[in-house]
PDB file of N, CA and C in Angstrom:
ATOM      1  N   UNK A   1      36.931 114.590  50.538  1.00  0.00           N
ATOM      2  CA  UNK A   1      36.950 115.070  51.878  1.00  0.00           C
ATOM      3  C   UNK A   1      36.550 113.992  52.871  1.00  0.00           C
ATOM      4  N   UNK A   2      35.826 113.409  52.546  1.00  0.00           N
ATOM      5  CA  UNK A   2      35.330 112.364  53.458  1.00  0.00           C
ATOM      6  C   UNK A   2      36.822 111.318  53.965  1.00  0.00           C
ATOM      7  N   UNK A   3      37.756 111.417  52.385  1.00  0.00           N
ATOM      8  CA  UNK A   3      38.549 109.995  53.100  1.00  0.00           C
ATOM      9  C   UNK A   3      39.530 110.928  54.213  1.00  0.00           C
ATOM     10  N   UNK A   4      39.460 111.773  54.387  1.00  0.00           N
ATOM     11  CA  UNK A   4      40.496 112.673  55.451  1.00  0.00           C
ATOM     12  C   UNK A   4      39.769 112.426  56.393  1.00  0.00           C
ATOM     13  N   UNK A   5      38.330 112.577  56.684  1.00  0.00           N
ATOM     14  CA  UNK A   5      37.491 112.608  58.153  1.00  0.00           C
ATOM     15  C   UNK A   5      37.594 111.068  58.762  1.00  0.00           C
ATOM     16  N   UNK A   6      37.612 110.324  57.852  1.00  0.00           N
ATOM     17  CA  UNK A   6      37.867 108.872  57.912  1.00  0.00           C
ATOM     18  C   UNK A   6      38.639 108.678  58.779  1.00  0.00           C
ATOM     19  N   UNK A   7      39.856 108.973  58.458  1.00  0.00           N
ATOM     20  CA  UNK A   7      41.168 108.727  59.120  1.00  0.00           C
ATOM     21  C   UNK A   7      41.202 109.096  60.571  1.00  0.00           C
ATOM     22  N   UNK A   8      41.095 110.470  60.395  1.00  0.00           N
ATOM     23  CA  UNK A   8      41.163 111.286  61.995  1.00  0.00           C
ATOM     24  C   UNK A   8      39.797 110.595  63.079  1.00  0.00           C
ATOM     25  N   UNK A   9      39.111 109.998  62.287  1.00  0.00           N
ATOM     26  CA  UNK A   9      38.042 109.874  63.442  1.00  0.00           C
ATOM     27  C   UNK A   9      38.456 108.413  64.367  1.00  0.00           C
ATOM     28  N   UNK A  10      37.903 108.521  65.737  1.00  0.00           N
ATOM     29  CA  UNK A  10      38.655 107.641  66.291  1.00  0.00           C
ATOM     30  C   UNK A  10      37.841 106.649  66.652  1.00  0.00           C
ATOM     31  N   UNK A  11      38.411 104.999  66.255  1.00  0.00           N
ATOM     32  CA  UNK A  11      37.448 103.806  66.052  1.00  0.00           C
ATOM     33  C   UNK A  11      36.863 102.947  66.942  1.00  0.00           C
ATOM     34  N   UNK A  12      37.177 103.860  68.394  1.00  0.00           N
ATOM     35  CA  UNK A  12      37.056 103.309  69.617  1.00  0.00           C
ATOM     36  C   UNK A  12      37.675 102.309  69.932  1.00  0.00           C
ATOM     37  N   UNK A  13      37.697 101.236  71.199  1.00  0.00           N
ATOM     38  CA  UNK A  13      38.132 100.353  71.774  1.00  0.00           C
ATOM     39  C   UNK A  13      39.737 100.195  72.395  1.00  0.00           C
ATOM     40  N   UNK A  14      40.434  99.738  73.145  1.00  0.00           N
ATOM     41  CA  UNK A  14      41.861 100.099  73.520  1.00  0.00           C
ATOM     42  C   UNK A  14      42.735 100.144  72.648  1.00  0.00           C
ATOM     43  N   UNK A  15      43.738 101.363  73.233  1.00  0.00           N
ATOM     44  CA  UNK A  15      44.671 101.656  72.713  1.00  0.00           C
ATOM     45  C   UNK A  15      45.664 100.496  72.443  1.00  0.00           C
ATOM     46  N   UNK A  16      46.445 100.397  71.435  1.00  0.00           N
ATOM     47  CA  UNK A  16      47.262  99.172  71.077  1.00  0.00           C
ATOM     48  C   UNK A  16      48.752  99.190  72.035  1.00  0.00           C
ATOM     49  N   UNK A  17      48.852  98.112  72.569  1.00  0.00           N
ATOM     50  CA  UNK A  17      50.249  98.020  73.668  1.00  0.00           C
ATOM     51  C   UNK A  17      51.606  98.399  72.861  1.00  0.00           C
ATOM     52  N   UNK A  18      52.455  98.876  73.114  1.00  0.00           N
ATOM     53  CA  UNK A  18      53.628  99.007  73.003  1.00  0.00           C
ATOM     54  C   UNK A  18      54.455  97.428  72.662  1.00  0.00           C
ATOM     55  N   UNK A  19      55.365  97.468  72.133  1.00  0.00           N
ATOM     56  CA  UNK A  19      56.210  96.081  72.356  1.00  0.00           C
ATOM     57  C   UNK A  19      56.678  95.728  73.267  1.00  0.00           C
ATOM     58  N   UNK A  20      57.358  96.653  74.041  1.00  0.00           N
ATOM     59  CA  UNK A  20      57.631  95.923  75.756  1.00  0.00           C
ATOM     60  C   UNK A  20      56.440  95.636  76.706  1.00  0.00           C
ATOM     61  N   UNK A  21      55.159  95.971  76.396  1.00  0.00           N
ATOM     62  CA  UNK A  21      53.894  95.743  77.208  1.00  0.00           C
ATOM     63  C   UNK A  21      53.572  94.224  76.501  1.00  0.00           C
ATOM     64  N   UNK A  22      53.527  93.718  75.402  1.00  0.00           N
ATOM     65  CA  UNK A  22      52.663  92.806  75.133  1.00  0.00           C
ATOM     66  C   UNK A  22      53.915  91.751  75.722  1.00  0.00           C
ATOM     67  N   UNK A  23      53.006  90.600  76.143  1.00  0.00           N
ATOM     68  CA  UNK A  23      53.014  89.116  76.686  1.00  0.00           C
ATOM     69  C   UNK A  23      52.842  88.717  75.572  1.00  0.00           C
ATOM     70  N   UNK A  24      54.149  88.152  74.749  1.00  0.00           N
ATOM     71  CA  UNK A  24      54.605  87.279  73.627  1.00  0.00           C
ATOM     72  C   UNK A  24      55.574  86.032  74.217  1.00  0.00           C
ATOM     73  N   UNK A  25      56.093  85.752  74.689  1.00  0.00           N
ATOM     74  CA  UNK A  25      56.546  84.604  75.525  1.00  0.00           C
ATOM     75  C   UNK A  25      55.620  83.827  76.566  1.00  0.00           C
ATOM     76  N   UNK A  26      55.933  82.359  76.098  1.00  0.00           N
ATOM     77  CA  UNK A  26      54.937  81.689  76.942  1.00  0.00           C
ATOM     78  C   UNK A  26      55.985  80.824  77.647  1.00  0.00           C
ATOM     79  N   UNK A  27      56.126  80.063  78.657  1.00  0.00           N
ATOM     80  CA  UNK A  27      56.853  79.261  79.755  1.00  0.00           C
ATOM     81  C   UNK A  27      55.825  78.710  80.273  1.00  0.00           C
ATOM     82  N   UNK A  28      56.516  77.045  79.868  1.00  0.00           N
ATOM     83  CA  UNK A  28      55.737  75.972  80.742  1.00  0.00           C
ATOM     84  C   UNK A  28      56.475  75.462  81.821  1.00  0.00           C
ATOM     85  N   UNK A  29      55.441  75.611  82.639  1.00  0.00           N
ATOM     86  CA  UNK A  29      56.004  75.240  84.185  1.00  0.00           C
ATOM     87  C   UNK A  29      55.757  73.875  84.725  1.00  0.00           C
ATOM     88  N   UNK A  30      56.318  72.763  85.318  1.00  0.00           N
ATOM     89  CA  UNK A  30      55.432  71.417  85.480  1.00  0.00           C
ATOM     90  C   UNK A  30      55.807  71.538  87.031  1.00  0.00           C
ATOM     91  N   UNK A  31      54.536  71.894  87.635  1.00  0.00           N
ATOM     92  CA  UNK A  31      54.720  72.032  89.719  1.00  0.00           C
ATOM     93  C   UNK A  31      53.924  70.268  89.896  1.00  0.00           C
ATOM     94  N   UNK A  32      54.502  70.378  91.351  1.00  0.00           N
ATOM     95  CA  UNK A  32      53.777  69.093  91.656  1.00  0.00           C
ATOM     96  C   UNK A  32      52.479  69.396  92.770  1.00  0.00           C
ATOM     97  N   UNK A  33      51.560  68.847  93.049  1.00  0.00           N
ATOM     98  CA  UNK A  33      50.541  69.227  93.333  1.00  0.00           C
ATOM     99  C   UNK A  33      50.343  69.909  94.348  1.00  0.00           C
ATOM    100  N   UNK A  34      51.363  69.930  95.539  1.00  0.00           N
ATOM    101  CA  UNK A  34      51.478  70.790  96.608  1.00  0.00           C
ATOM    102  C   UNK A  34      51.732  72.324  96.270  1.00  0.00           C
ATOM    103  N   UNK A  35      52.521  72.300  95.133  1.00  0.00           N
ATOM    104  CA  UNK A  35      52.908  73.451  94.361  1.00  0.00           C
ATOM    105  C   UNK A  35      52.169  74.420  93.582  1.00  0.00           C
ATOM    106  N   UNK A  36      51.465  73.589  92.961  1.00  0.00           N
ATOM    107  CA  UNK A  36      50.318  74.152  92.343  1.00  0.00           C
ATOM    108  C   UNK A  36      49.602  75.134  92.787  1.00  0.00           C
ATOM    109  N   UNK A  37      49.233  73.892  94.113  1.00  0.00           N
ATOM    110  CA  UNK A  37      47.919  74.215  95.327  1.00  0.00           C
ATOM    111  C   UNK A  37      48.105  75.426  95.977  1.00  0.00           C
ATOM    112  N   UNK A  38      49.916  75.394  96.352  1.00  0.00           N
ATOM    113  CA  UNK A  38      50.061  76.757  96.973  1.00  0.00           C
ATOM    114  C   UNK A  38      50.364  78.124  96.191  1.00  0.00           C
ATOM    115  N   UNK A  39      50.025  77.897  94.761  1.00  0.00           N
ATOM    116  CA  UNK A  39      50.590  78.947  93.342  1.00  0.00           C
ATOM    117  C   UNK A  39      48.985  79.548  93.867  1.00  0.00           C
ATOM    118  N   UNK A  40      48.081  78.590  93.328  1.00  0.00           N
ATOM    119  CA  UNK A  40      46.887  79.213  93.583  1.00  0.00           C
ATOM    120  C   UNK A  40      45.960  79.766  95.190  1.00  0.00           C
ATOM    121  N   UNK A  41      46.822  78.937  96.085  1.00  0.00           N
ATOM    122  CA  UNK A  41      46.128  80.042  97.448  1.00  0.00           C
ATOM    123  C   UNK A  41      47.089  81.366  97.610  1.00  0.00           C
ATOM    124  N   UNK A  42      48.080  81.400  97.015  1.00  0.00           N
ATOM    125  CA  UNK A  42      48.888  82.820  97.373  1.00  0.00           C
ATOM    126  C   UNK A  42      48.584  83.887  96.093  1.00  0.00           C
ATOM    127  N   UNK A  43      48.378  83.617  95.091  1.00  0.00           N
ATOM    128  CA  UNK A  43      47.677  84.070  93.874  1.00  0.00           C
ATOM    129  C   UNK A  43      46.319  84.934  94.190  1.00  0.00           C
ATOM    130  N   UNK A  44      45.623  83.871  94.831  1.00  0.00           N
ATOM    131  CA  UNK A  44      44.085  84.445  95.408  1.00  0.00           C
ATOM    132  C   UNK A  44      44.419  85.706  96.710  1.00  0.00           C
ATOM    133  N   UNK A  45      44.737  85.056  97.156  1.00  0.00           N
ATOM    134  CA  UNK A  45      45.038  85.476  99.016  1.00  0.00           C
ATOM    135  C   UNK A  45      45.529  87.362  98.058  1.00  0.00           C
ATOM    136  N   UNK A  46      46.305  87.296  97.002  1.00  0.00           N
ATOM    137  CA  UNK A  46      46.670  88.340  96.089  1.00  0.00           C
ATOM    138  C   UNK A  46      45.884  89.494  95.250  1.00  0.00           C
ATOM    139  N   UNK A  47      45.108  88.468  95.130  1.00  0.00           N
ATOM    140  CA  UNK A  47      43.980  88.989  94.505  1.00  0.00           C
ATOM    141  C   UNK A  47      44.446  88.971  92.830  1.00  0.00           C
ATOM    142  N   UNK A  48      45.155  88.260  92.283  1.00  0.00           N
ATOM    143  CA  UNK A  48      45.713  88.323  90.981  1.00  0.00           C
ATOM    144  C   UNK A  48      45.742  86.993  90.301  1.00  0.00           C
ATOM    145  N   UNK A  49      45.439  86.909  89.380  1.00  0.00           N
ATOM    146  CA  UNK A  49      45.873  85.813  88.231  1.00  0.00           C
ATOM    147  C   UNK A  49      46.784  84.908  88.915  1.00  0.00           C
ATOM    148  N   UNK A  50      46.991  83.116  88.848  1.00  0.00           N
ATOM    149  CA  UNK A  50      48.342  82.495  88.995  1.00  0.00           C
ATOM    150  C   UNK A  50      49.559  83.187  88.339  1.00  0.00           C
ATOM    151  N   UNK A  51      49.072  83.648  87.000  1.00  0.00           N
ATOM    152  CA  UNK A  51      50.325  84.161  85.752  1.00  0.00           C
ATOM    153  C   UNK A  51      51.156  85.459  86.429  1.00  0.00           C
ATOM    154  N   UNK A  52      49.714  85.793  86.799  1.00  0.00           N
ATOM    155  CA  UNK A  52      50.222  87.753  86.910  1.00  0.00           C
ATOM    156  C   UNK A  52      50.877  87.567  88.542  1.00  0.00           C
ATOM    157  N   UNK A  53      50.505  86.051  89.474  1.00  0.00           N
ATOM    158  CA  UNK A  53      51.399  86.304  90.906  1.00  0.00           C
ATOM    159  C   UNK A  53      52.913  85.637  90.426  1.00  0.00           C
ATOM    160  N   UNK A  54      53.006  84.600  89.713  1.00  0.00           N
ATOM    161  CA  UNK A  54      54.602  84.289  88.447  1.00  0.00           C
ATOM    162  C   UNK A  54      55.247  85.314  87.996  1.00  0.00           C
ATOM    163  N   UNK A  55      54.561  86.077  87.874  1.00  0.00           N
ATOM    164  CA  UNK A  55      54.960  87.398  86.937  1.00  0.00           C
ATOM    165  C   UNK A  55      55.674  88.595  88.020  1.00  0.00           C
ATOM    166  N   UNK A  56      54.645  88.648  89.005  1.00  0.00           N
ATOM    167  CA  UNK A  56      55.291  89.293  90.096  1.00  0.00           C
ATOM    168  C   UNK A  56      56.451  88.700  90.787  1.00  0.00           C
ATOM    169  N   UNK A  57      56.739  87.084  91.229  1.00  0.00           N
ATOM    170  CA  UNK A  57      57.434  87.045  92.019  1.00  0.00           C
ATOM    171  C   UNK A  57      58.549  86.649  90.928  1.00  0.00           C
ATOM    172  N   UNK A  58      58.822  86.857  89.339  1.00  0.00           N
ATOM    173  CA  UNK A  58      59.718  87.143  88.674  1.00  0.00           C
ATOM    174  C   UNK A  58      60.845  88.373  88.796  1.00  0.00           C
ATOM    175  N   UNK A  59      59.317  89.293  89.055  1.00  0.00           N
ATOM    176  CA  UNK A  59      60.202  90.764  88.505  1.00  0.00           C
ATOM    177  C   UNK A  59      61.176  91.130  90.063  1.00  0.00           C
ATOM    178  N   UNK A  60      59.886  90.725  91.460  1.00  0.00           N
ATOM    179  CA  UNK A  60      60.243  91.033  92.899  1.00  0.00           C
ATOM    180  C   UNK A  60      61.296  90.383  93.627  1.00  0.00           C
ATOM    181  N   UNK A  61      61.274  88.850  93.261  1.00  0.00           N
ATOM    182  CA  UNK A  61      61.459  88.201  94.247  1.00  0.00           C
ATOM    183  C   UNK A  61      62.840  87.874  94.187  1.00  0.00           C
ATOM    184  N   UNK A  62      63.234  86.476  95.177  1.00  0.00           N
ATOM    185  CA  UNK A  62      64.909  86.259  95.585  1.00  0.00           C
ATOM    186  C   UNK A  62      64.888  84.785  94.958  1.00  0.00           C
ATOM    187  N   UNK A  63      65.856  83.891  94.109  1.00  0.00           N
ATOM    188  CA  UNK A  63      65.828  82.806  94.175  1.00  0.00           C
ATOM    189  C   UNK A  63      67.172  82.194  94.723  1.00  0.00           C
ATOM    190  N   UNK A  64      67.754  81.428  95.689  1.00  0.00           N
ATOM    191  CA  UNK A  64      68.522  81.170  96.120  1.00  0.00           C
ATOM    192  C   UNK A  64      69.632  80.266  94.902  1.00  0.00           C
ATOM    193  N   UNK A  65      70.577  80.802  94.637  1.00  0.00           N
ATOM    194  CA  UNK A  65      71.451  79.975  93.272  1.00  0.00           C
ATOM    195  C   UNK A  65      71.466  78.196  94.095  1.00  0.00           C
ATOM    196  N   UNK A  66      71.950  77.633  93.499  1.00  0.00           N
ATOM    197  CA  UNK A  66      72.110  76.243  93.553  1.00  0.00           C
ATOM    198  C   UNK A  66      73.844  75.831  94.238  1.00  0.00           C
ATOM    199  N   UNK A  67      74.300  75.256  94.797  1.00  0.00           N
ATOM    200  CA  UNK A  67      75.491  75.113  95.120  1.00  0.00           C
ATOM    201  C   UNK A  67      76.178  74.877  94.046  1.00  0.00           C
ATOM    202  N   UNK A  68      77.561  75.581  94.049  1.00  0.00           N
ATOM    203  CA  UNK A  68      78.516  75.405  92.760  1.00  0.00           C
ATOM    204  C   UNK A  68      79.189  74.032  92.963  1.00  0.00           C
ATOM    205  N   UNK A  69      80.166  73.259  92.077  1.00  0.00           N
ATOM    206  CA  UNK A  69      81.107  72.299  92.433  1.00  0.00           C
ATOM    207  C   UNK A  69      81.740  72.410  93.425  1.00  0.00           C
ATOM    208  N   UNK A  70      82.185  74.042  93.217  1.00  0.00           N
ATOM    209  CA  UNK A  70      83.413  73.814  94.504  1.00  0.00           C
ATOM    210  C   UNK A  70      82.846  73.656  95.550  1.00  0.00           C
ATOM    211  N   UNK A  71      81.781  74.660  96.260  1.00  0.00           N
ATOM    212  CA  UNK A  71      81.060  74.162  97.659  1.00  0.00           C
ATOM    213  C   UNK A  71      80.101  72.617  97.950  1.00  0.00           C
ATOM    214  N   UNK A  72      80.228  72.201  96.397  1.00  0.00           N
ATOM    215  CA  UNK A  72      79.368  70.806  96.934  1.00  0.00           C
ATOM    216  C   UNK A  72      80.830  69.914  97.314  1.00  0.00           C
ATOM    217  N   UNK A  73      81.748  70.399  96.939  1.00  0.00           N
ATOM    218  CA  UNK A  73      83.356  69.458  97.323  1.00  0.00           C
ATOM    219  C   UNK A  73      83.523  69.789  99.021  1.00  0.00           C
ATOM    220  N   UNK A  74      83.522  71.379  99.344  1.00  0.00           N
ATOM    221  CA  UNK A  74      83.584  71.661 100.857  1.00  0.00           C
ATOM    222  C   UNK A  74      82.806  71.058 100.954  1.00  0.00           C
ATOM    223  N   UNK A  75      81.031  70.932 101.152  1.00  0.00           N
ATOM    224  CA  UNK A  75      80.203  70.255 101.825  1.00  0.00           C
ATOM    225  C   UNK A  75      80.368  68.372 102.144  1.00  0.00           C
ATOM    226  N   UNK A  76      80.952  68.030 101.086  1.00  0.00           N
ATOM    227  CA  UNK A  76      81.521  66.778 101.258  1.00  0.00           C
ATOM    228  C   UNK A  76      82.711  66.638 101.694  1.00  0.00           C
ATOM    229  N   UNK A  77      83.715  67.116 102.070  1.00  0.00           N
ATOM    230  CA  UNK A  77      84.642  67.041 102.794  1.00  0.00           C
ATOM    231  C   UNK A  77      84.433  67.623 104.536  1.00  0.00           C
ATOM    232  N   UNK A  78      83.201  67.988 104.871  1.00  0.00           N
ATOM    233  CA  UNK A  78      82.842  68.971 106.198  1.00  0.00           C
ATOM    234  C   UNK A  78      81.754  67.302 106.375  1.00  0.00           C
ATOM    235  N   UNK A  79      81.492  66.497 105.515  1.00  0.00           N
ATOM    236  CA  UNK A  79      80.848  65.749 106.062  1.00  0.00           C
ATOM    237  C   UNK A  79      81.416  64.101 106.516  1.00  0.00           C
ATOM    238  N   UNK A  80      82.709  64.328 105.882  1.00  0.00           N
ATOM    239  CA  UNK A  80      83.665  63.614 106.272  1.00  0.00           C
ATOM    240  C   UNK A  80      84.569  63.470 107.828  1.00  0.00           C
ATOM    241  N   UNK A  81      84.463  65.192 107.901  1.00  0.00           N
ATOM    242  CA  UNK A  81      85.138  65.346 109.078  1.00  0.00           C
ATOM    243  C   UNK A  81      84.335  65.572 109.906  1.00  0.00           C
ATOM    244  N   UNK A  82      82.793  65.433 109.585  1.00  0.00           N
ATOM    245  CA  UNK A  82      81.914  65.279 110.909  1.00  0.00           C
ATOM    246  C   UNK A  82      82.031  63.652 111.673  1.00  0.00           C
ATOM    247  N   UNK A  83      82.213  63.047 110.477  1.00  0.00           N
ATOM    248  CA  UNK A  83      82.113  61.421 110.661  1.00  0.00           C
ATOM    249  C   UNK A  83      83.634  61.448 111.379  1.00  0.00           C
ATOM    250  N   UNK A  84      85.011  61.558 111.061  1.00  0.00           N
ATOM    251  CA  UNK A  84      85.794  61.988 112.158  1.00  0.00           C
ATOM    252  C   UNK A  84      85.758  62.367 113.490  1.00  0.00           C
ATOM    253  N   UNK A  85      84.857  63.362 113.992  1.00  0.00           N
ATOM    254  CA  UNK A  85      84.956  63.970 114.616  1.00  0.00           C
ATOM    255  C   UNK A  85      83.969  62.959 115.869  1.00  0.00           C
ATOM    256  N   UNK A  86      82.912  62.238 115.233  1.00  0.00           N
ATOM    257  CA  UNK A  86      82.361  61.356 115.854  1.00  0.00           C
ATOM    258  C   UNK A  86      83.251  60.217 116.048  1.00  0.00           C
ATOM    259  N   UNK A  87      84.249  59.510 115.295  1.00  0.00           N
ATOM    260  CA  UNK A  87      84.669  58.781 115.679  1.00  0.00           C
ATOM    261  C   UNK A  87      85.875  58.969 116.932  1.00  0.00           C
ATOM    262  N   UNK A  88      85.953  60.157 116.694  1.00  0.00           N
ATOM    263  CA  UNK A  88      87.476  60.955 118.099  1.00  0.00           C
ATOM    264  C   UNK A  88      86.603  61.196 118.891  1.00  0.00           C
ATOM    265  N   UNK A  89      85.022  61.904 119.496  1.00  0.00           N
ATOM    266  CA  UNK A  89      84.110  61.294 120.114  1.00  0.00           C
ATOM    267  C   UNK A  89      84.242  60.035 121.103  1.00  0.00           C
ATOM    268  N   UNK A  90      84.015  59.261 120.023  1.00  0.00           N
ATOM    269  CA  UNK A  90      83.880  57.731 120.548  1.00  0.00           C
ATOM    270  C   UNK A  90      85.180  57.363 121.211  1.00  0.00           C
ATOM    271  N   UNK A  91      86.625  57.603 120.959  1.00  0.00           N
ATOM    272  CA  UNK A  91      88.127  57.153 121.103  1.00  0.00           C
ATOM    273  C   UNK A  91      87.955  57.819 122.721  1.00  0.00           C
ATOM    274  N   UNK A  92      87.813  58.869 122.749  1.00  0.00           N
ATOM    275  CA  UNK A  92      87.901  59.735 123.877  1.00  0.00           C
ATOM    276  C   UNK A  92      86.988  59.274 124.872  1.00  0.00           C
ATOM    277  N   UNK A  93      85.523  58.900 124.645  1.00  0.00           N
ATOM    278  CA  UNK A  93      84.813  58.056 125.707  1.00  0.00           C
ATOM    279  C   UNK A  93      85.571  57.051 126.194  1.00  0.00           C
ATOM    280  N   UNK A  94      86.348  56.157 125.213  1.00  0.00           N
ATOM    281  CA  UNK A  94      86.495  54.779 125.731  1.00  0.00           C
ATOM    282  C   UNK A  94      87.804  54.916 126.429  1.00  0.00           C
ATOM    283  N   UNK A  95      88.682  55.750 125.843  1.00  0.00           N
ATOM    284  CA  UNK A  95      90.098  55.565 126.321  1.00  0.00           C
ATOM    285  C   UNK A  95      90.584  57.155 126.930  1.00  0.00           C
ATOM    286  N   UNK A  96      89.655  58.140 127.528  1.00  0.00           N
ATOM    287  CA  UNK A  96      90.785  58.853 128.087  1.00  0.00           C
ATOM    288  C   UNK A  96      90.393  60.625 127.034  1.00  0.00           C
ATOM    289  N   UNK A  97      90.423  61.746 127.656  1.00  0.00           N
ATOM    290  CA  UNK A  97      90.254  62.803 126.540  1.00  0.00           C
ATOM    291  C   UNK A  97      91.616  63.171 126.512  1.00  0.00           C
ATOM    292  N   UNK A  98      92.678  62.655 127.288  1.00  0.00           N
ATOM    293  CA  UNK A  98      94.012  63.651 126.700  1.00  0.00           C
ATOM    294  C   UNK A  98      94.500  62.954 125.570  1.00  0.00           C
ATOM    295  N   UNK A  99      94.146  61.282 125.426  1.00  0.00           N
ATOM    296  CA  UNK A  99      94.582  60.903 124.343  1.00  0.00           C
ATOM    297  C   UNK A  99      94.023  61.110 122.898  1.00  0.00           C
ATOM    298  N   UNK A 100      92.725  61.695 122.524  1.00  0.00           N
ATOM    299  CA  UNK A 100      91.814  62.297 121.880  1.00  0.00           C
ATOM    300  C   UNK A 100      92.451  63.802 121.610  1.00  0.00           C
ATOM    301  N   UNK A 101      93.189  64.290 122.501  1.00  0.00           N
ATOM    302  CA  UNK A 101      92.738  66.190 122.693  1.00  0.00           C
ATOM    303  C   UNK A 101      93.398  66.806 121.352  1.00  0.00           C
ATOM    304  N   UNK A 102      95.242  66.145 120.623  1.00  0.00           N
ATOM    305  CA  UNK A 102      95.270  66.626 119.707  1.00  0.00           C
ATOM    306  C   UNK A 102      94.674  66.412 118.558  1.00  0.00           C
ATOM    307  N   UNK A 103      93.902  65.165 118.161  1.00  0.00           N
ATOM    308  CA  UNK A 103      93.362  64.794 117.202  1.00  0.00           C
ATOM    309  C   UNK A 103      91.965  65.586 116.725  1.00  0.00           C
ATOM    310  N   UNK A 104      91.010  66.266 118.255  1.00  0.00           N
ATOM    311  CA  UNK A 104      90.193  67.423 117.936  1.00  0.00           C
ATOM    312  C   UNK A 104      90.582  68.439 117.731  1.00  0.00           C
ATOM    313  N   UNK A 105      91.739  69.053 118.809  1.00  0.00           N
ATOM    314  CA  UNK A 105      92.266  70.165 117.871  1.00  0.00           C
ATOM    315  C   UNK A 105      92.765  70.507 116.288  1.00  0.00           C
ATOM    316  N   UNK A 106      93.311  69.476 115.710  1.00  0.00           N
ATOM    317  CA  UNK A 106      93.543  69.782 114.088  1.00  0.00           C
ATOM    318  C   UNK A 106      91.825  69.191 113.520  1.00  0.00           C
ATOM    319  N   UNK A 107      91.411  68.581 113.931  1.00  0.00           N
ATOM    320  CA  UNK A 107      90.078  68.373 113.608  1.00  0.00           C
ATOM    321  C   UNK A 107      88.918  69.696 112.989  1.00  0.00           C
ATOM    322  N   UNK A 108      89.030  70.331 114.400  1.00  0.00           N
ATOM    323  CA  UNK A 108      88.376  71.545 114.499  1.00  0.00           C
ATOM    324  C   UNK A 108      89.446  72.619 113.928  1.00  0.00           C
ATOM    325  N   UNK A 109      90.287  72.821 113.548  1.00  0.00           N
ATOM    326  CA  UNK A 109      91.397  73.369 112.764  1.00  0.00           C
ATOM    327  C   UNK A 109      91.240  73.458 111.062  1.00  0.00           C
ATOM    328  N   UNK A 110      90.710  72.233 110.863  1.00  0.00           N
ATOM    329  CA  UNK A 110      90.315  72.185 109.298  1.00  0.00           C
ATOM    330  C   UNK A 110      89.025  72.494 109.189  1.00  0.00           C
ATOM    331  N   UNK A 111      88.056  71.929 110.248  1.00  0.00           N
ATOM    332  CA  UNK A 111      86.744  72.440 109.645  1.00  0.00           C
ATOM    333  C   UNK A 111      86.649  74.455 109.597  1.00  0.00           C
ATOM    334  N   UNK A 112      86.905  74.460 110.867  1.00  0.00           N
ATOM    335  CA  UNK A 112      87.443  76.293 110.630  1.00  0.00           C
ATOM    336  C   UNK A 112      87.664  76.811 109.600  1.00  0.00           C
ATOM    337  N   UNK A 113      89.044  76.597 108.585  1.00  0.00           N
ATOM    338  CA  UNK A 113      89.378  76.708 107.584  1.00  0.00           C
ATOM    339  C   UNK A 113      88.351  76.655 106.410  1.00  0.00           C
ATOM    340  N   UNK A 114      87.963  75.232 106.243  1.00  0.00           N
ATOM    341  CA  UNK A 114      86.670  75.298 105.550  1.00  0.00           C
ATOM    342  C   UNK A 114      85.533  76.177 105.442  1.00  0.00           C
ATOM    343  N   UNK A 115      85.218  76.214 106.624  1.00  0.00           N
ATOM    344  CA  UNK A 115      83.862  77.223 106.688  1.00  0.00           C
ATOM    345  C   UNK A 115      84.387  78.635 106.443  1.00  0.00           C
ATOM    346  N   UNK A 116      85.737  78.863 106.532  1.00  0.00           N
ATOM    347  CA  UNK A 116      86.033  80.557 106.249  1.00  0.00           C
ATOM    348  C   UNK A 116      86.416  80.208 104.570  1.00  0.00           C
ATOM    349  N   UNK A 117      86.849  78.882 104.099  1.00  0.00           N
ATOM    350  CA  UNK A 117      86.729  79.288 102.500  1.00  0.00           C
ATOM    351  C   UNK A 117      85.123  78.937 101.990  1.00  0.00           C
ATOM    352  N   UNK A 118      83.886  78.634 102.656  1.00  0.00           N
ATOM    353  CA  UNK A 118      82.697  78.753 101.867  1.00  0.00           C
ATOM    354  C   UNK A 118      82.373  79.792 102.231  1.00  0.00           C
ATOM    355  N   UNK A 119      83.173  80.831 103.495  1.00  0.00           N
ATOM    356  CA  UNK A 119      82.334  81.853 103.777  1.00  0.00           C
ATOM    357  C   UNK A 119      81.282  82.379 104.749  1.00  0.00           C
ATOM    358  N   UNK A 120      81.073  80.691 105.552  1.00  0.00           N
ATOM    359  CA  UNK A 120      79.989  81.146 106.532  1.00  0.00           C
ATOM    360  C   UNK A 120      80.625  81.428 107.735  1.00  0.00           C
TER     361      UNK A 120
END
């Protein structure tokens, strides 16, 4: 009888986590010291762990994606035709804006285009 009372009696201390509760993955992070500095005043200012404010702005937050190929190709071709656009600028100071006027219009014609295929 005793080994039955054994069992049922309860051995105190916390209940054991579930598998989706326990923190089994670890991630190393390498910040640079400004980074750090500001992990730990927004952490505090939080009132939470560095881990547990990581943890939050995992589950909460926004990270902006990285530019794809194709828009780093628009962005380099929009920076081409800025350098254009300065040099028809310059043509038009020295010599006159009607002789300049169609060369900004298709100018500003392509960048248009551009910015409606990245979307902004």
């Amino acid at each position: 009888m005793e080994h039955k009372e054994d069992k049922k009696r309860n051995k105190g201390g916390r209940p054991k986590k579930g598998a989706t509760e326990k923190l089994k993955y670890r991630v190393a992070v390498k910040l640079a010291t400004a980074d750090y500095y500001r992990l730990l005043t927004r952490a505090h200012e939080a009132g939470v762990s560095p881990s547990e404010y990581m943890r939050e702005c995992f589950r909460n937050g926004h990270v902006k994606e990285r530019l794809s190929e194709e828009h780093t190709g628009y962005i380099r071709q929009l920076c081409g035709m800025a350098n254009n656009l300065n040099q028809l600028a310059h043509k038009a100071n020295a010599g006159g804006f009607s002789e300049a006027r169609w060369d900004c219009k298709v100018a500003v014609a392509r960048i248009h285009e551009l910015l409606t295929k990245i979307g902004i």
